[in-house]
N, C-alpha and C. Protein backbone atom coordinates (compact mmCIF):
# COMPACT_ATOMS: atom_id res chain seq x y z
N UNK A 1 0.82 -1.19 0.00
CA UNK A 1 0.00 0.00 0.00
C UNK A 1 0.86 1.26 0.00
N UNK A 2 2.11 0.84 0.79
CA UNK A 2 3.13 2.48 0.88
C UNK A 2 3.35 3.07 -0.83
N UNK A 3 3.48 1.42 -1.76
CA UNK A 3 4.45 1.91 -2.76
C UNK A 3 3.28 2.65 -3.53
N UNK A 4 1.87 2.54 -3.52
CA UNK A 4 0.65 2.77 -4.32
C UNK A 4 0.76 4.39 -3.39
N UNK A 5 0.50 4.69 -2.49
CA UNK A 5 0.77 6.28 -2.21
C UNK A 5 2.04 6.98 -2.61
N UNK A 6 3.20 6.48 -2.79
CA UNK A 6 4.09 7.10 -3.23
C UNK A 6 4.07 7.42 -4.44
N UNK A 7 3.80 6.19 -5.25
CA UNK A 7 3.13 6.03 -6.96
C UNK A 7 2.32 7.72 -6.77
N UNK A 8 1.21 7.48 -5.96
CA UNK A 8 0.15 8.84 -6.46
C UNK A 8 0.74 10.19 -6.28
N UNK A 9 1.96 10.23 -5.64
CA UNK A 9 3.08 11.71 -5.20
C UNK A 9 3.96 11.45 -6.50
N UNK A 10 4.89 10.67 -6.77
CA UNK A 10 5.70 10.79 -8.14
C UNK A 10 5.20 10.99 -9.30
N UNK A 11 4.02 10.11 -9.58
CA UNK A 11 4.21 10.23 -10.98
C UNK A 11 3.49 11.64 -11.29
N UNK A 12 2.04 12.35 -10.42
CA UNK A 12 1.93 13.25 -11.05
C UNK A 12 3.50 14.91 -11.11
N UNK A 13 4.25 14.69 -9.84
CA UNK A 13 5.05 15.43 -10.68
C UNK A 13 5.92 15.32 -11.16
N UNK A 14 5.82 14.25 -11.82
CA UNK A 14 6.98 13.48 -13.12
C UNK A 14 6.36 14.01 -14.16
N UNK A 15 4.91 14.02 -14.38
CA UNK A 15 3.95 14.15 -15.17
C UNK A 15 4.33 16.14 -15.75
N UNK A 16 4.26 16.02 -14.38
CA UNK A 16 3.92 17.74 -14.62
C UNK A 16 6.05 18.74 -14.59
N UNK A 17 6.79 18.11 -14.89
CA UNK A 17 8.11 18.25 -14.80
C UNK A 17 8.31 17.83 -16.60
N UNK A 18 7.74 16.68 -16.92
CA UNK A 18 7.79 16.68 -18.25
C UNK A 18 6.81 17.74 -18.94
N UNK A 19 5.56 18.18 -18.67
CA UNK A 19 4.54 19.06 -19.42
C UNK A 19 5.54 20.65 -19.52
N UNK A 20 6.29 20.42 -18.59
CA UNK A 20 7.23 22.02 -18.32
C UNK A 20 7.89 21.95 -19.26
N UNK A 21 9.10 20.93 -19.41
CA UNK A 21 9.80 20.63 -20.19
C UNK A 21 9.76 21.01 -21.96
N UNK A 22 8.56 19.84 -22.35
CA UNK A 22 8.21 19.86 -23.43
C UNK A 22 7.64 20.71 -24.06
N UNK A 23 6.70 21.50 -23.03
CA UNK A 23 6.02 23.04 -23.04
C UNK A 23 7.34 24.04 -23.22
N UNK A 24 8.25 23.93 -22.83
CA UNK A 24 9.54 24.85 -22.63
C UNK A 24 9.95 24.26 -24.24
N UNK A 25 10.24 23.39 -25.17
CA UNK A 25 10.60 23.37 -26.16
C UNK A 25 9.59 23.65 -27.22
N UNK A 26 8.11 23.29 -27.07
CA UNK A 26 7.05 23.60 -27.98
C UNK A 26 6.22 24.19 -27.99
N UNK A 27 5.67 24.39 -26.50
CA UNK A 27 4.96 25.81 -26.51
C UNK A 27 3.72 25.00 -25.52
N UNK A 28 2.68 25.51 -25.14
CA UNK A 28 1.58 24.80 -24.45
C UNK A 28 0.67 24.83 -25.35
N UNK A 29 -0.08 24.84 -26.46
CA UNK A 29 -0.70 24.73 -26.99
C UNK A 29 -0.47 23.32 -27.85
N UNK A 30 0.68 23.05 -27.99
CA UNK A 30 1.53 21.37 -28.40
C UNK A 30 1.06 20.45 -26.98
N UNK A 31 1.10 21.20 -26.00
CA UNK A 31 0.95 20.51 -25.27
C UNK A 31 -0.19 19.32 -24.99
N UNK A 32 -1.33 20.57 -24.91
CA UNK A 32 -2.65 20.56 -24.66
C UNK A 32 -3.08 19.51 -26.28
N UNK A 33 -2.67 20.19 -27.37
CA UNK A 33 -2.98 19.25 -28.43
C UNK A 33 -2.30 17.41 -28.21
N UNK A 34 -1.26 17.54 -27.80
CA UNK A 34 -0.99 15.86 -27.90
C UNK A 34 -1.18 15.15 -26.66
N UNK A 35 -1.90 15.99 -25.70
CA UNK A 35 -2.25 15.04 -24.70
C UNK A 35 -3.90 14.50 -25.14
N UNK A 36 -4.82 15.92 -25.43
CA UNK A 36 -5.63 15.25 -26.41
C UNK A 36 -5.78 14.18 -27.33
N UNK A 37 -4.63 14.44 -28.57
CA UNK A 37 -4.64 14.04 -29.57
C UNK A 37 -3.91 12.05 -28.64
N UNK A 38 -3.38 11.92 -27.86
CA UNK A 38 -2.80 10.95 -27.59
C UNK A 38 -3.86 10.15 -26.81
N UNK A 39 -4.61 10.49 -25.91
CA UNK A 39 -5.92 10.32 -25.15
C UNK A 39 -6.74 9.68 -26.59
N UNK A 40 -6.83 10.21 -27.30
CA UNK A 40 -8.18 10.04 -28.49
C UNK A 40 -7.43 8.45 -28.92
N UNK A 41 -5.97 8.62 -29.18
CA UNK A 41 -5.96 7.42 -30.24
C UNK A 41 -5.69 6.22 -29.04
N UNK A 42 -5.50 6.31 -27.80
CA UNK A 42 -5.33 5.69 -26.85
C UNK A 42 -6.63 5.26 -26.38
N UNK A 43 -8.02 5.61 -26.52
CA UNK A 43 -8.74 4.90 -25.59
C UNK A 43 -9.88 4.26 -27.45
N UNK A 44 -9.56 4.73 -28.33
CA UNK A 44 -10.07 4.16 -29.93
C UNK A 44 -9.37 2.98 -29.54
N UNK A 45 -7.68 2.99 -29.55
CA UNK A 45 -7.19 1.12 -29.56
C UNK A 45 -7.02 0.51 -28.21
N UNK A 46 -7.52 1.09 -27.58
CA UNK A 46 -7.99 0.36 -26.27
C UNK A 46 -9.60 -0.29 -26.52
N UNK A 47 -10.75 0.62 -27.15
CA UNK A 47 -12.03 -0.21 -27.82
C UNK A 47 -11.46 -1.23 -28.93
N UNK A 48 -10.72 -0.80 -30.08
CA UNK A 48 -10.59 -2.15 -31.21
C UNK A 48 -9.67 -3.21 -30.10
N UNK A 49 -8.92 -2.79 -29.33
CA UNK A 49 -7.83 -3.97 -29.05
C UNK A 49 -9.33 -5.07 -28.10
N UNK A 50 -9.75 -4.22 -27.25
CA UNK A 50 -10.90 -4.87 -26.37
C UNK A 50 -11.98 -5.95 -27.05
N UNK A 51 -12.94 -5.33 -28.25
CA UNK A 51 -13.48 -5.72 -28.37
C UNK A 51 -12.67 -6.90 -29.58
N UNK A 52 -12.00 -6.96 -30.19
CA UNK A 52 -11.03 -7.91 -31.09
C UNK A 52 -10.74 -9.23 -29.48
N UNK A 53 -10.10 -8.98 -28.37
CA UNK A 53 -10.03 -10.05 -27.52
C UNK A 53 -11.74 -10.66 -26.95
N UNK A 54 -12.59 -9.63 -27.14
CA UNK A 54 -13.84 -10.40 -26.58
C UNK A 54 -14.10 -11.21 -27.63
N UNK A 55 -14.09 -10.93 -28.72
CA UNK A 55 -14.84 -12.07 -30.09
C UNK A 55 -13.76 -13.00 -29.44
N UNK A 56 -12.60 -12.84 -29.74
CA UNK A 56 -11.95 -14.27 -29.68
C UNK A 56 -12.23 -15.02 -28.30
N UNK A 57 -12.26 -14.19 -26.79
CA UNK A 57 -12.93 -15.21 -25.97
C UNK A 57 -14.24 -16.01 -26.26
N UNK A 58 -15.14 -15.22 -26.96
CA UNK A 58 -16.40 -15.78 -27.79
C UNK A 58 -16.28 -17.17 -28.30
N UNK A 59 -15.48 -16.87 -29.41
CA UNK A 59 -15.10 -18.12 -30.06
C UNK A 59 -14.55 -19.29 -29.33
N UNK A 60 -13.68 -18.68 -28.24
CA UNK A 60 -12.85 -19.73 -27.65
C UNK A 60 -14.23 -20.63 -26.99
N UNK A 61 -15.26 -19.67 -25.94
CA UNK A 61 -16.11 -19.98 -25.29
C UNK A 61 -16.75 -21.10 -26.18
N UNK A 62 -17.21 -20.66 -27.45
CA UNK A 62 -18.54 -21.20 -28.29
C UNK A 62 -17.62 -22.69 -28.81
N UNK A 63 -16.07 -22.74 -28.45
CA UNK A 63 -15.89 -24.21 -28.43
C UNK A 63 -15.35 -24.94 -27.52
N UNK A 64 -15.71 -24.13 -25.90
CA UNK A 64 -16.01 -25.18 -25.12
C UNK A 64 -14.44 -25.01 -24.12
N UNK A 65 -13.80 -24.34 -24.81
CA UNK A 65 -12.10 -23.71 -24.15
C UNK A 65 -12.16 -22.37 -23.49
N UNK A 66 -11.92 -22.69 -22.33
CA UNK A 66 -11.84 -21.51 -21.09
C UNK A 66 -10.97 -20.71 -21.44
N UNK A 67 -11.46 -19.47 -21.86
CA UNK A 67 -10.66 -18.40 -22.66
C UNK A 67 -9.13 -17.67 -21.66
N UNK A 68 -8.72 -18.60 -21.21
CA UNK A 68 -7.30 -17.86 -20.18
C UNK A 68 -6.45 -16.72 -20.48
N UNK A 69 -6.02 -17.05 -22.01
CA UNK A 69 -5.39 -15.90 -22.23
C UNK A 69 -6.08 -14.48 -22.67
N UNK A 70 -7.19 -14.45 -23.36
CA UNK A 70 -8.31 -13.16 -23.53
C UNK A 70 -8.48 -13.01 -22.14
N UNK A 71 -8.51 -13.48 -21.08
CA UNK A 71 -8.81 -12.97 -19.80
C UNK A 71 -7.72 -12.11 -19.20
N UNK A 72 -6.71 -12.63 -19.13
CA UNK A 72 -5.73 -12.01 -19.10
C UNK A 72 -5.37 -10.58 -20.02
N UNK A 73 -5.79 -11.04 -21.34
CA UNK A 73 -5.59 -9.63 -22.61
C UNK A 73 -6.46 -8.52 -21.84
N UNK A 74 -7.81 -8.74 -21.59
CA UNK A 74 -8.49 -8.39 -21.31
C UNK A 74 -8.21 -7.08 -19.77
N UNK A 75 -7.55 -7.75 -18.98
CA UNK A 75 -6.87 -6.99 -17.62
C UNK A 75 -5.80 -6.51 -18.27
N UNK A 76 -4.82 -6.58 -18.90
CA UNK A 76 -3.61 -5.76 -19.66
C UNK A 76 -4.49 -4.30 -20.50
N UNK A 77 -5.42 -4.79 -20.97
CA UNK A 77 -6.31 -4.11 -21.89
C UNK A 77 -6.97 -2.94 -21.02
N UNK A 78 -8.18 -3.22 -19.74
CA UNK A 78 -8.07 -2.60 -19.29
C UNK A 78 -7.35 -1.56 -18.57
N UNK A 79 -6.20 -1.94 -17.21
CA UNK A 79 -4.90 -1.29 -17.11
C UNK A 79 -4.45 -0.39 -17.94
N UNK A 80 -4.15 -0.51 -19.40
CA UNK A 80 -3.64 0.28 -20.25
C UNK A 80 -4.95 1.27 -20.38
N UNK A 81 -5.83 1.32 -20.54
CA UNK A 81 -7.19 2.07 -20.77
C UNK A 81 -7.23 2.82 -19.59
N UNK A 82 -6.79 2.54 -18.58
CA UNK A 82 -7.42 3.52 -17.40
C UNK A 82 -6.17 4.70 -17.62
N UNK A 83 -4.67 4.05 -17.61
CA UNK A 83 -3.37 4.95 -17.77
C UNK A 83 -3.36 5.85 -18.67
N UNK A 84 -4.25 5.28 -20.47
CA UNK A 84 -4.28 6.55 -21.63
C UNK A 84 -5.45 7.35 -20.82
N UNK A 85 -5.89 7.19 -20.18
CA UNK A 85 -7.12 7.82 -19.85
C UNK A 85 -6.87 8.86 -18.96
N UNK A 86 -5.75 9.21 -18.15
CA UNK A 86 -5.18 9.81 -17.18
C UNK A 86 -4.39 10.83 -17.92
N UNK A 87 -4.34 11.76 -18.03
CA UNK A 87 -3.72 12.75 -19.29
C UNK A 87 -1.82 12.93 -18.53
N UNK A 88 -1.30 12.75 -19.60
CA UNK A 88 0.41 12.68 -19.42
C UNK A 88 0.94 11.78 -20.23
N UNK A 89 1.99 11.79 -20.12
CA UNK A 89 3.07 11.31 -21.44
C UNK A 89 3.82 10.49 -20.80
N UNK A 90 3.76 10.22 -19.42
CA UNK A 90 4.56 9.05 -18.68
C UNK A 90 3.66 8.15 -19.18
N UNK A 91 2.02 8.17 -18.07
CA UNK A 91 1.20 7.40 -18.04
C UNK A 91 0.32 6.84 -19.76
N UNK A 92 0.90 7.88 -20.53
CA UNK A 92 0.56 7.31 -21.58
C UNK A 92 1.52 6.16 -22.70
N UNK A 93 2.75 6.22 -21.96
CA UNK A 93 3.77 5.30 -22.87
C UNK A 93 3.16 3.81 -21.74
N UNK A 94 3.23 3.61 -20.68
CA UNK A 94 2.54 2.92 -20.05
C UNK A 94 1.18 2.41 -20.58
N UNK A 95 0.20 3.28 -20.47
CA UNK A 95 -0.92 3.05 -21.25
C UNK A 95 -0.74 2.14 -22.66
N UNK A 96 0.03 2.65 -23.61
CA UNK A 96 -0.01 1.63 -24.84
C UNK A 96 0.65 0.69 -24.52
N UNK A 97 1.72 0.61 -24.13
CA UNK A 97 2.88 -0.66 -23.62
C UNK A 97 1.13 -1.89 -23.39
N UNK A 98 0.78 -1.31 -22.43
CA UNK A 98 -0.19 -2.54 -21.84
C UNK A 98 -1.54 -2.55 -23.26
N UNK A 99 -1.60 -1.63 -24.15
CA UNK A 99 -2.56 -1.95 -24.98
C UNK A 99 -2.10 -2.61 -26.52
N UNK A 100 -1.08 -2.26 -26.62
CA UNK A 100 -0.50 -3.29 -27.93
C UNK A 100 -0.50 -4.19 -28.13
N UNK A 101 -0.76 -5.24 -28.97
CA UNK A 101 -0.52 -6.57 -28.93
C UNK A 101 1.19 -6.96 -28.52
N UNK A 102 1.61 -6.62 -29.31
CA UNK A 102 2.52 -6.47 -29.66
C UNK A 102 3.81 -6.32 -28.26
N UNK A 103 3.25 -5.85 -27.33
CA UNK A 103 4.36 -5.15 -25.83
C UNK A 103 3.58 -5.76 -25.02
N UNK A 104 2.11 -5.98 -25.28
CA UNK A 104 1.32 -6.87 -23.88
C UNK A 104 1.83 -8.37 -23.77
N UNK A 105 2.44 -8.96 -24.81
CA UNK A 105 2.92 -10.33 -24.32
C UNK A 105 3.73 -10.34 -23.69
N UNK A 106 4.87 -9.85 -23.59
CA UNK A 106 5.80 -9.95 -21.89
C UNK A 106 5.08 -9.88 -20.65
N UNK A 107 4.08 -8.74 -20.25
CA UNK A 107 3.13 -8.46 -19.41
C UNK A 107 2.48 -9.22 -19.14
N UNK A 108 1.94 -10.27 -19.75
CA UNK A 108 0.94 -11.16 -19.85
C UNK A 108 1.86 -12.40 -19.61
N UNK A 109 2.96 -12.77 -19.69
CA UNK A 109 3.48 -14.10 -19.03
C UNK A 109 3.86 -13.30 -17.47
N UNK A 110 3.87 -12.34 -17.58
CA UNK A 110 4.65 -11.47 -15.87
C UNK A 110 3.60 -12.14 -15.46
N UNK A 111 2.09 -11.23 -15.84
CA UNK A 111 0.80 -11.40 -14.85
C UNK A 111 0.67 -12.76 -15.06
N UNK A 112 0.59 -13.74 -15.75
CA UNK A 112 0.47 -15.03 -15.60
C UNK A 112 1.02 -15.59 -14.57
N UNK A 113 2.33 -15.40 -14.59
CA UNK A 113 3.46 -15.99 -13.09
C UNK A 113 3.30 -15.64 -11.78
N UNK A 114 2.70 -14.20 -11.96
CA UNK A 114 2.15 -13.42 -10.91
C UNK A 114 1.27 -14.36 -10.07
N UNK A 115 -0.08 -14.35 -11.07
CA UNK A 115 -1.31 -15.11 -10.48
C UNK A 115 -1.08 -16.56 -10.03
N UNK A 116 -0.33 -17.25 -10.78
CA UNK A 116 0.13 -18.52 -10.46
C UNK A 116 0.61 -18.58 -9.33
N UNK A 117 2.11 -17.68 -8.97
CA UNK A 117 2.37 -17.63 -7.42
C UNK A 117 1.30 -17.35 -6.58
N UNK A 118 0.73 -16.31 -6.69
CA UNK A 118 -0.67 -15.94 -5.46
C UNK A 118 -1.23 -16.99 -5.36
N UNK A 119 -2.07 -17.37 -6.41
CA UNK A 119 -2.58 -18.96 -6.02
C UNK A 119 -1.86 -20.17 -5.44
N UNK A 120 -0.88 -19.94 -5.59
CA UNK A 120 0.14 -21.18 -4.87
C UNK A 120 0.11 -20.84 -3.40
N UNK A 121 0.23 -19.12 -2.70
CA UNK A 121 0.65 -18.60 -1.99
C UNK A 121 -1.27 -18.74 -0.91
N UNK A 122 -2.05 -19.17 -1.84
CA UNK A 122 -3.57 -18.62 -0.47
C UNK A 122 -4.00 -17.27 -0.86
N UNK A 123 -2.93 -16.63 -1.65
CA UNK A 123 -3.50 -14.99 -1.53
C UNK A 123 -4.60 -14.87 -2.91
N UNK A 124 -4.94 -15.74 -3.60
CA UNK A 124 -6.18 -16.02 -4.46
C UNK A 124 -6.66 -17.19 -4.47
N UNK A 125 -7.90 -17.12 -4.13
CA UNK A 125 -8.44 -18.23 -4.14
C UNK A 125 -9.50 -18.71 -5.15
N UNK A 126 -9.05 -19.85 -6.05
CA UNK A 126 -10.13 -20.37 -7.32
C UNK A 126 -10.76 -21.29 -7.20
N UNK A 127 -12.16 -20.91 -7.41
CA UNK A 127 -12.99 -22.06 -6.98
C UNK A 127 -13.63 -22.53 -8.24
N UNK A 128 -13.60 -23.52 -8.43
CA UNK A 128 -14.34 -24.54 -10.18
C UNK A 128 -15.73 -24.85 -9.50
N UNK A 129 -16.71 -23.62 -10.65
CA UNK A 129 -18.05 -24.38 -10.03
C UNK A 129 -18.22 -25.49 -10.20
């Protein structure tokens, strides 16, 4: 819990140390445009990346295979959606990292190993109806 309050003190003025910065080389009106403009194309491929993993859990479902890895896409997917959604240029290289196909597969064996230990550990518990 300490490192999640410290998280909420750094990054916004990491956030706001880079907006100075970049504002200091381009002006604030660059600013204001590509946090927009980065927000827009960030939460569009956060919907195609989303709804592209639900059909395929669909499919997986409609033959009878417990969709594990769309579940997983699915939490990378979100995560990345809440971060483009948070306006900044830290939280937005973050944000796509977790929405790409492409950068979410490292993430997705992390969180895999992750969950596997917790469940080994008691600290999740899965129950098979």
């Amino acid at each position: 819990m300490r490192w999640l309050l410290l998280a909420l003190l750094i990054i916004p003025a990491m956030e706001i140390g880079v907006f100075i910065w970049i504002g200091g080389m381009t002006g604030p009106w660059w600013i204001v445009f590509l946090i927009v403009l980065t927000g827009l194309i960030g939460v569009a491929l956060a919907k195609n990346q989303g709804m592209a993993v639900w059909r395929k859990a669909q499919l997986q479902m409609g033959k009878g295979i417990p969709p594990t890895d769309e579940i997983i896409d699915g939490i990378c997917i979100f995560i990345g959606a809440v971060f483009l959604f948070s306006p900044g240029f830290i939280t937005d290289i973050v944000g796509f990292i977790f929405v790409l196909p492409f950068t979410r597969g490292p993430l997705k064996h992390i969180i895999r190993n992750r969950m596997i230990k917790m469940m080994g550990n008691g600290t999740v518990i899965y129950r098979k109806w």
